[in-house]
PDB file of N, CA and C in Angstrom:
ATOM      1  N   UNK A   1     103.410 211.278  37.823  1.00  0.00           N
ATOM      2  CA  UNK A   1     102.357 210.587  37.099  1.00  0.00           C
ATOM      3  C   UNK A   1     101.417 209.922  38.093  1.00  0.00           C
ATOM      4  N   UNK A   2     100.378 210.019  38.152  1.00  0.00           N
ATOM      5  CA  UNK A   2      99.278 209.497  38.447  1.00  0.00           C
ATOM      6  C   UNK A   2      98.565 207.830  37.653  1.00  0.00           C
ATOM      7  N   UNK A   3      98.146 207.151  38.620  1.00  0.00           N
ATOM      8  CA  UNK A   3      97.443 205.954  37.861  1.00  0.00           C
ATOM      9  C   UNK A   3      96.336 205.596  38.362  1.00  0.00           C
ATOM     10  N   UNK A   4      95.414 204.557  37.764  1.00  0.00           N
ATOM     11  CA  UNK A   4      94.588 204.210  38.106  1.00  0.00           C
ATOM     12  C   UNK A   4      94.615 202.306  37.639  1.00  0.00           C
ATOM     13  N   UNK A   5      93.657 201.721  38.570  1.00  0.00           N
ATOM     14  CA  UNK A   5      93.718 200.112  37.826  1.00  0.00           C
ATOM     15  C   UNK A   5      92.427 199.912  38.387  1.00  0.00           C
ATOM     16  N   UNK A   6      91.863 198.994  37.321  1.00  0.00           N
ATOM     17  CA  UNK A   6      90.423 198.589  37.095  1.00  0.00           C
ATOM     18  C   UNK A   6      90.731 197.229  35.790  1.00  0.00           C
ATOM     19  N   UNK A   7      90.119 195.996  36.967  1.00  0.00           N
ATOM     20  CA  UNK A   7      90.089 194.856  36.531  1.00  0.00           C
ATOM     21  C   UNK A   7      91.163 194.547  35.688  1.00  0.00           C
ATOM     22  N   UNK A   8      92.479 194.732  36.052  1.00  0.00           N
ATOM     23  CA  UNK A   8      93.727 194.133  35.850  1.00  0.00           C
ATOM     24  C   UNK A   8      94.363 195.871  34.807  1.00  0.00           C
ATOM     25  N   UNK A   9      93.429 196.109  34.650  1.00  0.00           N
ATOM     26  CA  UNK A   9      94.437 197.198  33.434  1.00  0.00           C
ATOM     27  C   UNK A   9      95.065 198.370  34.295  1.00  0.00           C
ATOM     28  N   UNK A  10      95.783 199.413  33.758  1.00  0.00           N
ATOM     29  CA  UNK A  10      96.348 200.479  34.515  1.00  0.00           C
ATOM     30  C   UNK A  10      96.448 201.756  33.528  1.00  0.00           C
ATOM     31  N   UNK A  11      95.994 202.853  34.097  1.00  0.00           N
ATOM     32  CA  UNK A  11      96.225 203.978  32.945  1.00  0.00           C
ATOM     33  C   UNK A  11      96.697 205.183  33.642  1.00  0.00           C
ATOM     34  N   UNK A  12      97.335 205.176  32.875  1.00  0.00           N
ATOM     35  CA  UNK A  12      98.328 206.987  33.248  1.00  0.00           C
ATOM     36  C   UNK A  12      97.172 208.466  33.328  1.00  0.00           C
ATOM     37  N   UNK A  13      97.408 209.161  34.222  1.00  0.00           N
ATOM     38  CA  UNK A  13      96.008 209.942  34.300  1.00  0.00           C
ATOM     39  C   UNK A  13      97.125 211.314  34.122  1.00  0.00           C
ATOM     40  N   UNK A  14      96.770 212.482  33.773  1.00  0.00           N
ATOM     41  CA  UNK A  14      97.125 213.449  33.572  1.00  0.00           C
ATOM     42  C   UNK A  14      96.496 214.310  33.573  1.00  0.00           C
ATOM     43  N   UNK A  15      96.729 215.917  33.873  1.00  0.00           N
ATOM     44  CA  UNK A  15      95.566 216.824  33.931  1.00  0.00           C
ATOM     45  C   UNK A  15      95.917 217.460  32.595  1.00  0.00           C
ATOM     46  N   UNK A  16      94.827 218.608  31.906  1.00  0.00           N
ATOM     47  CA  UNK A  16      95.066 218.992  30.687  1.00  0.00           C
ATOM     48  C   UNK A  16      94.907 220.085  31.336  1.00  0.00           C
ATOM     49  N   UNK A  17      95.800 220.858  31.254  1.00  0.00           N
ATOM     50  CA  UNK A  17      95.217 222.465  31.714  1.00  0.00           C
ATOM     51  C   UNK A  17      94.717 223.473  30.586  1.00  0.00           C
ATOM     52  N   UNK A  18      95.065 223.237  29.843  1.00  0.00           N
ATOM     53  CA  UNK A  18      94.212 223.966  28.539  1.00  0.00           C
ATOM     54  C   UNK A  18      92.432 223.834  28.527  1.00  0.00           C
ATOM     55  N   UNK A  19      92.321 222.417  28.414  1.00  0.00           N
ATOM     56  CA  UNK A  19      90.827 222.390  28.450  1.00  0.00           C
ATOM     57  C   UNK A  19      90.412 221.904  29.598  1.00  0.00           C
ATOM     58  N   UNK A  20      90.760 221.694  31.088  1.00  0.00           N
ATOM     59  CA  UNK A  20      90.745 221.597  32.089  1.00  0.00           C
ATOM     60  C   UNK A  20      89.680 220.375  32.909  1.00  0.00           C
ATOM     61  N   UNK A  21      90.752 219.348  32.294  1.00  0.00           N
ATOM     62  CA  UNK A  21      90.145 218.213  32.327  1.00  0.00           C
ATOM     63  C   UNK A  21      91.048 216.704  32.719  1.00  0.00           C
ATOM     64  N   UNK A  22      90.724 216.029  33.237  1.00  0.00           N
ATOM     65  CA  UNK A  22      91.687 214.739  33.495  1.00  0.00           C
ATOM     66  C   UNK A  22      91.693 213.951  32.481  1.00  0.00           C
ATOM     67  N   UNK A  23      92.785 213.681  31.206  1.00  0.00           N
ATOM     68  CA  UNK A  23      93.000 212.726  30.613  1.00  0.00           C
ATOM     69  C   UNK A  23      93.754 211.553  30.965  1.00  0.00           C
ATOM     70  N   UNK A  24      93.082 210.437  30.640  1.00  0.00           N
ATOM     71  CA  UNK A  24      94.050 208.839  30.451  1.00  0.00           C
ATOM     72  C   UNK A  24      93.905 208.050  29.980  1.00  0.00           C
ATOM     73  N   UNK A  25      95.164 207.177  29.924  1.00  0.00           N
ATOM     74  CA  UNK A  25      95.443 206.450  28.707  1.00  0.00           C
ATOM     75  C   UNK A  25      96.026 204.793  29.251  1.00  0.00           C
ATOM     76  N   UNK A  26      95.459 203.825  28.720  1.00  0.00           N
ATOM     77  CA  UNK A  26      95.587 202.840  29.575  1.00  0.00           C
ATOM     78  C   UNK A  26      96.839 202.330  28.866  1.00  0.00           C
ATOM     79  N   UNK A  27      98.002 201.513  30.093  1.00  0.00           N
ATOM     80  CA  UNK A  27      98.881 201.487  29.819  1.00  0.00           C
ATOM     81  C   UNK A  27      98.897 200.053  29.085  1.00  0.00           C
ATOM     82  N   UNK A  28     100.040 199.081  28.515  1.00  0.00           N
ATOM     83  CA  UNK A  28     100.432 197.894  28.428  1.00  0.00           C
ATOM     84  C   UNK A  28      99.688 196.964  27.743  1.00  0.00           C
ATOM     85  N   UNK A  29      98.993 197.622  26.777  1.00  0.00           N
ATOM     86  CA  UNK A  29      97.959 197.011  25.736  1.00  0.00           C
ATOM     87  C   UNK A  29      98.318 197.513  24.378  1.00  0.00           C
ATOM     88  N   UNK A  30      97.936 197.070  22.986  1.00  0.00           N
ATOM     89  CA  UNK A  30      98.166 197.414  21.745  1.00  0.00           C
ATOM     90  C   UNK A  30      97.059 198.794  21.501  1.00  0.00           C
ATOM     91  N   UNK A  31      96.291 198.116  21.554  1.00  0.00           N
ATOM     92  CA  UNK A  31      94.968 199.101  21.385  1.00  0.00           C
ATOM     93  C   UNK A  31      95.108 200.231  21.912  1.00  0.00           C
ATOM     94  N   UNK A  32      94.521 201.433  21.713  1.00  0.00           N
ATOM     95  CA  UNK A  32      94.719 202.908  22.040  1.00  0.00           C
ATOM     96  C   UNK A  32      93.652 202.823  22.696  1.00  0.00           C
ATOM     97  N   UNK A  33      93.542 203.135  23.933  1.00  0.00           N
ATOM     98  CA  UNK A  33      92.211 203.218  24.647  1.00  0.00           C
ATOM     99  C   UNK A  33      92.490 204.141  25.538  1.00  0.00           C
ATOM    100  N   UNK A  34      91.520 205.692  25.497  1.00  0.00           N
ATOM    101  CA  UNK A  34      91.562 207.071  26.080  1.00  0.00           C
ATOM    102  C   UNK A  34      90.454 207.119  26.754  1.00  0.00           C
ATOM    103  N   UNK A  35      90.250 207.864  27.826  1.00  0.00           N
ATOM    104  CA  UNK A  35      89.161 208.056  28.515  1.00  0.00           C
ATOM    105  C   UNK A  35      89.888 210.155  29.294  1.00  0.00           C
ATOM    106  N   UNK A  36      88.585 210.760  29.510  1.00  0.00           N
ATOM    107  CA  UNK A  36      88.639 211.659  30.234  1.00  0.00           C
ATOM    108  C   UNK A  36      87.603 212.363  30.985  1.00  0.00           C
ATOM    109  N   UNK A  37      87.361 213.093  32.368  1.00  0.00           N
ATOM    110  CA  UNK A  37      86.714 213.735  32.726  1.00  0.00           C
ATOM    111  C   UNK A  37      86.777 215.095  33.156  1.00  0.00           C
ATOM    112  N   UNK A  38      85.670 215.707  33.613  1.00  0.00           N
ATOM    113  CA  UNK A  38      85.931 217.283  34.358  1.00  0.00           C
ATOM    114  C   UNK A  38      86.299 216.942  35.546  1.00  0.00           C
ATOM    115  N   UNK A  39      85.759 215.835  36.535  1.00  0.00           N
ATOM    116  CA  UNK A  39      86.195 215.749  37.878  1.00  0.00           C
ATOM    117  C   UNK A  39      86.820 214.326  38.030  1.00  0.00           C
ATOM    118  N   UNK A  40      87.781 213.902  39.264  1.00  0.00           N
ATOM    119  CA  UNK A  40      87.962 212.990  39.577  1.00  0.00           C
ATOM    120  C   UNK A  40      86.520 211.647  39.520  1.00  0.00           C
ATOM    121  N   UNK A  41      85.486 211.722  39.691  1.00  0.00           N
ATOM    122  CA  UNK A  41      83.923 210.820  39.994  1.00  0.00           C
ATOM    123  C   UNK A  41      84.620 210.444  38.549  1.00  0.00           C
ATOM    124  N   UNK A  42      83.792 211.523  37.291  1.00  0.00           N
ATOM    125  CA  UNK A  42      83.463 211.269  36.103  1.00  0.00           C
ATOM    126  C   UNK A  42      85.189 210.862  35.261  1.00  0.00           C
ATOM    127  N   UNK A  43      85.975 210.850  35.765  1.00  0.00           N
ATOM    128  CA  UNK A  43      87.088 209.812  34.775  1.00  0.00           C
ATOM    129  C   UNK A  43      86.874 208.651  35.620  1.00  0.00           C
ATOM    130  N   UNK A  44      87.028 208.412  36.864  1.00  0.00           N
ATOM    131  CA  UNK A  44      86.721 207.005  37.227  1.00  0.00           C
ATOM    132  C   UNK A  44      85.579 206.270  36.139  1.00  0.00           C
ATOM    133  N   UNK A  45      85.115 206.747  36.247  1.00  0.00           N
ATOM    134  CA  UNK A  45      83.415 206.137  35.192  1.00  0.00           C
ATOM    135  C   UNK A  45      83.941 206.142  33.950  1.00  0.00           C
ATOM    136  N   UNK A  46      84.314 207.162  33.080  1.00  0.00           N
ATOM    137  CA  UNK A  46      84.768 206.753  31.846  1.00  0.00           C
ATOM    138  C   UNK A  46      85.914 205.973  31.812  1.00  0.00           C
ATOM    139  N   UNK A  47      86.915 205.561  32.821  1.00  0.00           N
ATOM    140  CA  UNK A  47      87.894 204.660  32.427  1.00  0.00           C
ATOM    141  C   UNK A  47      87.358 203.070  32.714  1.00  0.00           C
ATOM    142  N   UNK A  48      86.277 203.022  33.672  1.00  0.00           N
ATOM    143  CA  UNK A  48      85.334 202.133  33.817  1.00  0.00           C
ATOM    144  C   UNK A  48      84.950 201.408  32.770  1.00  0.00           C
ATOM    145  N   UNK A  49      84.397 202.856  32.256  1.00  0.00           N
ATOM    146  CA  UNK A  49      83.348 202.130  30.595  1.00  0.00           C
ATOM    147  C   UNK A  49      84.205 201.925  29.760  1.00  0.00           C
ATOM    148  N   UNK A  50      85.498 202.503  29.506  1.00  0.00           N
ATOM    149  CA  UNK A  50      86.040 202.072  28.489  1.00  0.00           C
ATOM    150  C   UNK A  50      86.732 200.611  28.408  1.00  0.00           C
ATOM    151  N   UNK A  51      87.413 200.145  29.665  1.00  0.00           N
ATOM    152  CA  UNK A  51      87.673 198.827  29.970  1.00  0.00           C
ATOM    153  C   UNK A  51      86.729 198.009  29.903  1.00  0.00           C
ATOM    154  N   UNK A  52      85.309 198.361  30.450  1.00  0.00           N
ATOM    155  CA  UNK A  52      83.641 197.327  30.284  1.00  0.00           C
ATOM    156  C   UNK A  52      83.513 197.181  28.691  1.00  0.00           C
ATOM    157  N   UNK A  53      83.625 198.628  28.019  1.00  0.00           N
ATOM    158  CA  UNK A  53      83.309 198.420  26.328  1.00  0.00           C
ATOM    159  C   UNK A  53      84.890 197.463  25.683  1.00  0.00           C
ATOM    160  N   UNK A  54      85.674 198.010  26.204  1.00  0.00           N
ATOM    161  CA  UNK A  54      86.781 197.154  25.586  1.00  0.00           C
ATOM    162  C   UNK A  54      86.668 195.280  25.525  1.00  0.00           C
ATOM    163  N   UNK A  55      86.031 194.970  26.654  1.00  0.00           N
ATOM    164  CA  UNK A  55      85.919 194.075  26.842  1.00  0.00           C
ATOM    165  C   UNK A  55      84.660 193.449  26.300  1.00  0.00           C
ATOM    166  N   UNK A  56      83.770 193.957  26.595  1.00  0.00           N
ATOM    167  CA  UNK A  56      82.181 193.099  25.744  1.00  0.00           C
ATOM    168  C   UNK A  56      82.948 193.302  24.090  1.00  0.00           C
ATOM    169  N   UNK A  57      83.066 194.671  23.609  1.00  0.00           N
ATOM    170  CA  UNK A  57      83.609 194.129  21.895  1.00  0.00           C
ATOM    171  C   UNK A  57      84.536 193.120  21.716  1.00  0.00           C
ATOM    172  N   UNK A  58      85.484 193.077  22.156  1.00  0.00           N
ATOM    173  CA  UNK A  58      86.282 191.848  22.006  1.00  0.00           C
ATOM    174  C   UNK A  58      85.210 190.498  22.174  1.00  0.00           C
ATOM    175  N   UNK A  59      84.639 190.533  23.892  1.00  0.00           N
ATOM    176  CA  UNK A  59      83.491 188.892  23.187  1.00  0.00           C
ATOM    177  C   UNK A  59      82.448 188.968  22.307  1.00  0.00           C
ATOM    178  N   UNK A  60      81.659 190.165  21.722  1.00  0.00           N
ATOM    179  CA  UNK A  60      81.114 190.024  20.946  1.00  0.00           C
ATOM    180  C   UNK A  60      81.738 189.827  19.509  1.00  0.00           C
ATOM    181  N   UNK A  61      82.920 189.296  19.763  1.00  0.00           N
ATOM    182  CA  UNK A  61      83.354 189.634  18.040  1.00  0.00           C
ATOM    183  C   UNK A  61      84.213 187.917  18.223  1.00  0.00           C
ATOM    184  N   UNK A  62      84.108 187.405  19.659  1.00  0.00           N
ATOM    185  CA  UNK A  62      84.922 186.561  19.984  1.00  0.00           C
ATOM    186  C   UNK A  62      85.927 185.884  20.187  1.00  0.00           C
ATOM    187  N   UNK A  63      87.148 187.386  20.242  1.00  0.00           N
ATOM    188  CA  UNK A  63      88.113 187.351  20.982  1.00  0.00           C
ATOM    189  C   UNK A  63      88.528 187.298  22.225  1.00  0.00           C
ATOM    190  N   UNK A  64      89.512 187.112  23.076  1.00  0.00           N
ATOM    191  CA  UNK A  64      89.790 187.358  23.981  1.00  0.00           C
ATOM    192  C   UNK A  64      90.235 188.953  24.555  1.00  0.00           C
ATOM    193  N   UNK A  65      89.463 189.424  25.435  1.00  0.00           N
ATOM    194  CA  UNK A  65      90.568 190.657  25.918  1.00  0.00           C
ATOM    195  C   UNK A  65      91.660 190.555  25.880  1.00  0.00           C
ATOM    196  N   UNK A  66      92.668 191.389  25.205  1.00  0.00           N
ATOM    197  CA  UNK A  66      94.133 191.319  25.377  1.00  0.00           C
ATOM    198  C   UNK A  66      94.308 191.920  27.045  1.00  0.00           C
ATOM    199  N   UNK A  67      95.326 191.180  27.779  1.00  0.00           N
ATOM    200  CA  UNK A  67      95.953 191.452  28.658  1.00  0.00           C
ATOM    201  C   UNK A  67      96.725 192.625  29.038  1.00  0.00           C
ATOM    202  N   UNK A  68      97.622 192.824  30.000  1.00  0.00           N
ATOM    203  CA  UNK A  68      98.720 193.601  29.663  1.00  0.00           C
ATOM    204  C   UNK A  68      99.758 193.229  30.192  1.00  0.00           C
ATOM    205  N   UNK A  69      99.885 191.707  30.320  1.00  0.00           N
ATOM    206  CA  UNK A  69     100.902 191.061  30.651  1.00  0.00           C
ATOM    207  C   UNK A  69     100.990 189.758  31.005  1.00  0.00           C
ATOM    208  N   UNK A  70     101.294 188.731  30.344  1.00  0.00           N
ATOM    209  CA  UNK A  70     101.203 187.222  30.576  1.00  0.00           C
ATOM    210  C   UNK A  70     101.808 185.993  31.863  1.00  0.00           C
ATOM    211  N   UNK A  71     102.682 187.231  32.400  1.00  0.00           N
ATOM    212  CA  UNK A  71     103.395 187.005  33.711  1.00  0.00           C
ATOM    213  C   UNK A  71     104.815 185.944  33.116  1.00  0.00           C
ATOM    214  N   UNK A  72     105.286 185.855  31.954  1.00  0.00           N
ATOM    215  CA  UNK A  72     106.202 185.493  31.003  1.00  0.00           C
ATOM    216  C   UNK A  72     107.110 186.336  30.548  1.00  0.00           C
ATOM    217  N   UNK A  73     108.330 186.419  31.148  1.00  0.00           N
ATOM    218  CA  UNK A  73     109.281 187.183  30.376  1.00  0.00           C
ATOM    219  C   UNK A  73     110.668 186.598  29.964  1.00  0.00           C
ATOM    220  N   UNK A  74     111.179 187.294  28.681  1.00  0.00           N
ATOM    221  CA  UNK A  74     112.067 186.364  28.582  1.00  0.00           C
ATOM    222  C   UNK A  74     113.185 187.807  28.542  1.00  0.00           C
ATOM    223  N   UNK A  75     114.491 187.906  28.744  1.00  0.00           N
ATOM    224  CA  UNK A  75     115.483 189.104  29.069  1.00  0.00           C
ATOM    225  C   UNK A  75     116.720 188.213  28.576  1.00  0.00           C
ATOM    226  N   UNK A  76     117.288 188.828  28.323  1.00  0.00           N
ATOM    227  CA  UNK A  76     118.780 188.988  27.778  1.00  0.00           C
ATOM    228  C   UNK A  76     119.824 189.982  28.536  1.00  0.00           C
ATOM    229  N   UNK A  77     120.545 189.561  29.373  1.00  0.00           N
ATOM    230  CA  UNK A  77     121.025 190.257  30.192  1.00  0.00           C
ATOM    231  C   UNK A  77     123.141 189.909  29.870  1.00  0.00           C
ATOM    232  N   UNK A  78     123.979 190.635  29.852  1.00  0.00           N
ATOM    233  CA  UNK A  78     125.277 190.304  30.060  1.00  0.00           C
ATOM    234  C   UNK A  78     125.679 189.270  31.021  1.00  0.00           C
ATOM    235  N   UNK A  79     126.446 188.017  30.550  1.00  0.00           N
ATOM    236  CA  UNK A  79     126.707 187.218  31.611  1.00  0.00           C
ATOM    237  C   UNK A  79     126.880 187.319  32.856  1.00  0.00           C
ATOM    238  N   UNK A  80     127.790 188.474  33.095  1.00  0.00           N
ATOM    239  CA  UNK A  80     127.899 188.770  34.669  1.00  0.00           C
ATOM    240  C   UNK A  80     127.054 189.581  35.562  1.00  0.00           C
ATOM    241  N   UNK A  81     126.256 189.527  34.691  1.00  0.00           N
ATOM    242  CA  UNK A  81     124.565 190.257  35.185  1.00  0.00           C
ATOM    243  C   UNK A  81     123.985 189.256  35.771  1.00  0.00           C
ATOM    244  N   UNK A  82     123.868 188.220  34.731  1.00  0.00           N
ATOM    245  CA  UNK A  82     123.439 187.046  35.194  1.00  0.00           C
ATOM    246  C   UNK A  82     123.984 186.037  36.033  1.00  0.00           C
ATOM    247  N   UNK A  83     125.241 185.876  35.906  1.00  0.00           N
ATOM    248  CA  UNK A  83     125.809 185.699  37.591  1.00  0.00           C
ATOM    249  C   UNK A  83     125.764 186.046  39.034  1.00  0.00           C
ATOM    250  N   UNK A  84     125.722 187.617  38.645  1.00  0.00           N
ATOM    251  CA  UNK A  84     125.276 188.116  40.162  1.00  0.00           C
ATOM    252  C   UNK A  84     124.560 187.737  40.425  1.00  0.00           C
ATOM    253  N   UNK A  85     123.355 187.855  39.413  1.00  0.00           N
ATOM    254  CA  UNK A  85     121.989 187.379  39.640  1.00  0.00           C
ATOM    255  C   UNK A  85     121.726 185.794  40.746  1.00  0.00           C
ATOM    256  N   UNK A  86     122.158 185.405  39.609  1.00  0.00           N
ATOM    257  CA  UNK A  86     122.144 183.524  40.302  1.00  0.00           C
ATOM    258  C   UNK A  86     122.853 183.687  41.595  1.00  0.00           C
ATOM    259  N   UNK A  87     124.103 184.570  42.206  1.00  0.00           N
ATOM    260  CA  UNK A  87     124.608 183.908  43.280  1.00  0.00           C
ATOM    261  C   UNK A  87     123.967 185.135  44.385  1.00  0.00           C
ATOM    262  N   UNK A  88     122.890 185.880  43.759  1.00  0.00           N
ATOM    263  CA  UNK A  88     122.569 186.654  44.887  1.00  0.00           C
ATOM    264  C   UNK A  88     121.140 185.899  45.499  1.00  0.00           C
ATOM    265  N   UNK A  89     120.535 185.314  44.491  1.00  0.00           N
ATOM    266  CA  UNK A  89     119.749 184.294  44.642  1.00  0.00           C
ATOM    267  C   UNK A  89     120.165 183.677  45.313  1.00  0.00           C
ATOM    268  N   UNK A  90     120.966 182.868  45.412  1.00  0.00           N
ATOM    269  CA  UNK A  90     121.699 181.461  46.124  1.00  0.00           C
ATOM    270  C   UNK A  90     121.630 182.286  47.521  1.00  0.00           C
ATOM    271  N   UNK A  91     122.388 182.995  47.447  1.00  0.00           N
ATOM    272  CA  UNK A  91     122.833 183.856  48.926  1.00  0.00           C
ATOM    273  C   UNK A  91     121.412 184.107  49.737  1.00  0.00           C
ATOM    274  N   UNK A  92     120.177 184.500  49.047  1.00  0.00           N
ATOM    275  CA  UNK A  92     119.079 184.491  49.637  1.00  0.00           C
ATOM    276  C   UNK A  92     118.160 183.018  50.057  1.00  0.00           C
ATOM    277  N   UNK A  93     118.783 181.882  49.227  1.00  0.00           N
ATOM    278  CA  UNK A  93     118.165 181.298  49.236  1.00  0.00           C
ATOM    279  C   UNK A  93     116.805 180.740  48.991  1.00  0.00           C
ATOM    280  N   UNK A  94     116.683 181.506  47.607  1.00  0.00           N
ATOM    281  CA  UNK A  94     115.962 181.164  46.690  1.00  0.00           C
ATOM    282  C   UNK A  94     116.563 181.183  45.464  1.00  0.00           C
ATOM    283  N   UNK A  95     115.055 180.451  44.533  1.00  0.00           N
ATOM    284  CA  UNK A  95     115.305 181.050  42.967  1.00  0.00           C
ATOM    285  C   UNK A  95     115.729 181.708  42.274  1.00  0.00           C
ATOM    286  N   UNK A  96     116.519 182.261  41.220  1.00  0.00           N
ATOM    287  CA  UNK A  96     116.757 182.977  40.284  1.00  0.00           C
ATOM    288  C   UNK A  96     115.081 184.044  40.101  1.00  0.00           C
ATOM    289  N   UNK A  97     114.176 183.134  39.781  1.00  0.00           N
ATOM    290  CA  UNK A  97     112.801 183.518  39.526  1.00  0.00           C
ATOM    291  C   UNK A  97     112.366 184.552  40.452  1.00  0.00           C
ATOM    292  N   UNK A  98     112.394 183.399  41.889  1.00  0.00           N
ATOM    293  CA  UNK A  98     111.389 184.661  43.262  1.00  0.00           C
ATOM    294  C   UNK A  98     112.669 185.518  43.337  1.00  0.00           C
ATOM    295  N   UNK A  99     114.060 185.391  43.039  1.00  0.00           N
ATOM    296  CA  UNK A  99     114.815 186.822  43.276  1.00  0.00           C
ATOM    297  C   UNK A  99     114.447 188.130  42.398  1.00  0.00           C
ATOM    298  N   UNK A 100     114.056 187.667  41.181  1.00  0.00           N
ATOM    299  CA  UNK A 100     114.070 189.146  40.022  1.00  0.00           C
ATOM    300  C   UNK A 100     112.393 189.054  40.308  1.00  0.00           C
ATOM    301  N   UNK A 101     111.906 188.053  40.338  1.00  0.00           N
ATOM    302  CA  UNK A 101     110.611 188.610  40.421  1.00  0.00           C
ATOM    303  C   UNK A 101     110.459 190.056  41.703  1.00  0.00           C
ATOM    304  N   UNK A 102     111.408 190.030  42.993  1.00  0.00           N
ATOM    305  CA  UNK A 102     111.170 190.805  43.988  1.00  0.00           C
ATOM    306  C   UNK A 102     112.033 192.147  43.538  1.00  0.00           C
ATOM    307  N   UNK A 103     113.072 191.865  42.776  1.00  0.00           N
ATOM    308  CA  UNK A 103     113.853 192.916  42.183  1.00  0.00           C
ATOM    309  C   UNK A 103     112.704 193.882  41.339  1.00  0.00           C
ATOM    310  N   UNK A 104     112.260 193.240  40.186  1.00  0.00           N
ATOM    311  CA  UNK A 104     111.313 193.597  39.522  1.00  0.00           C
ATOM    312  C   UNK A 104     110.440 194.788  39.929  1.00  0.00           C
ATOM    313  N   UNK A 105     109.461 193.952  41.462  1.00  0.00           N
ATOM    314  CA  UNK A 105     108.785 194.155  42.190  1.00  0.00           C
ATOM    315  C   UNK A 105     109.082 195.609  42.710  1.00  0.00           C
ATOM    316  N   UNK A 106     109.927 195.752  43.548  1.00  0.00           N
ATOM    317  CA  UNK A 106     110.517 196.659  44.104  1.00  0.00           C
ATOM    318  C   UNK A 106     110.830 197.997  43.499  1.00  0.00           C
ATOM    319  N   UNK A 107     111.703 197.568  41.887  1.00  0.00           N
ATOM    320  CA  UNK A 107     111.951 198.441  41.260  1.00  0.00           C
ATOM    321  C   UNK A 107     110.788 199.339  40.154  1.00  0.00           C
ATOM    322  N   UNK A 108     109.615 197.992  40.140  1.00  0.00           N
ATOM    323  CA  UNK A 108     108.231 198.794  39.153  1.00  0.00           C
ATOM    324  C   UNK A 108     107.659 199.858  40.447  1.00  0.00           C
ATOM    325  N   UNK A 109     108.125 199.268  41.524  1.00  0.00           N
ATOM    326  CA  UNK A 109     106.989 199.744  42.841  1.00  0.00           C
ATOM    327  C   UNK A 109     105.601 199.061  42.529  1.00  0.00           C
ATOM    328  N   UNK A 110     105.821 198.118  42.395  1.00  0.00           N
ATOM    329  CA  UNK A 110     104.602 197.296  42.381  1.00  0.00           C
ATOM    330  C   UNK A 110     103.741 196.828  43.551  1.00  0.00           C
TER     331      UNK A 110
END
């Protein structure tokens, strides 16, 4: 899989070989928002405009852009998940937090 990110969003890019064209689809939002081109230039630009239009309709209507992530998570994990957790933290000498945040990290390939 291929991606792209423009002003915080991220979209999965794919080729269509049937009609021979780059489709994508932005990830981690409610809204369905598609963009595609014939060349690499022209999807940059339409995933452009579609994040620019996504965004002016939302303030013209005077919402906020939805995000695609509040940097807030809450997990439910098996106790001894969460033990390791805490004493692998400790062992590093940090947080619970900066430990999964780097776990996280590592494991999105972020």
């Amino acid at each position: 899989m291929s991606s792209m990110t423009y002003k915080g969003y991220t979209a999965r890019i794919e080729f269509d070989p049937r009609d021979n064209i780059f489709v994508g689809r932005v990830l981690g939002v409610k809204a369905i928002i598609g963009f595609h081109g014939e060349t690499v230039a022209n999807l940059h630009a339409d995933f452009k405009a579609a994040i620019d239009l996504m965004i002016e309709d939302c303030k013209s209507r005077g919402e906020v852009p939805e995000k695609p992530a509040s940097g807030k998570m809450m997990l439910r994990v098996p106790p001894e998940v969460h033990a390791a957790a805490l004493v692998a933290a400790q062992a590093e000498g940090v947080s619970l937090n900066q430990w999964a945040t780097k776990a996280l990290r590592v494991a999105a390939r972020a």
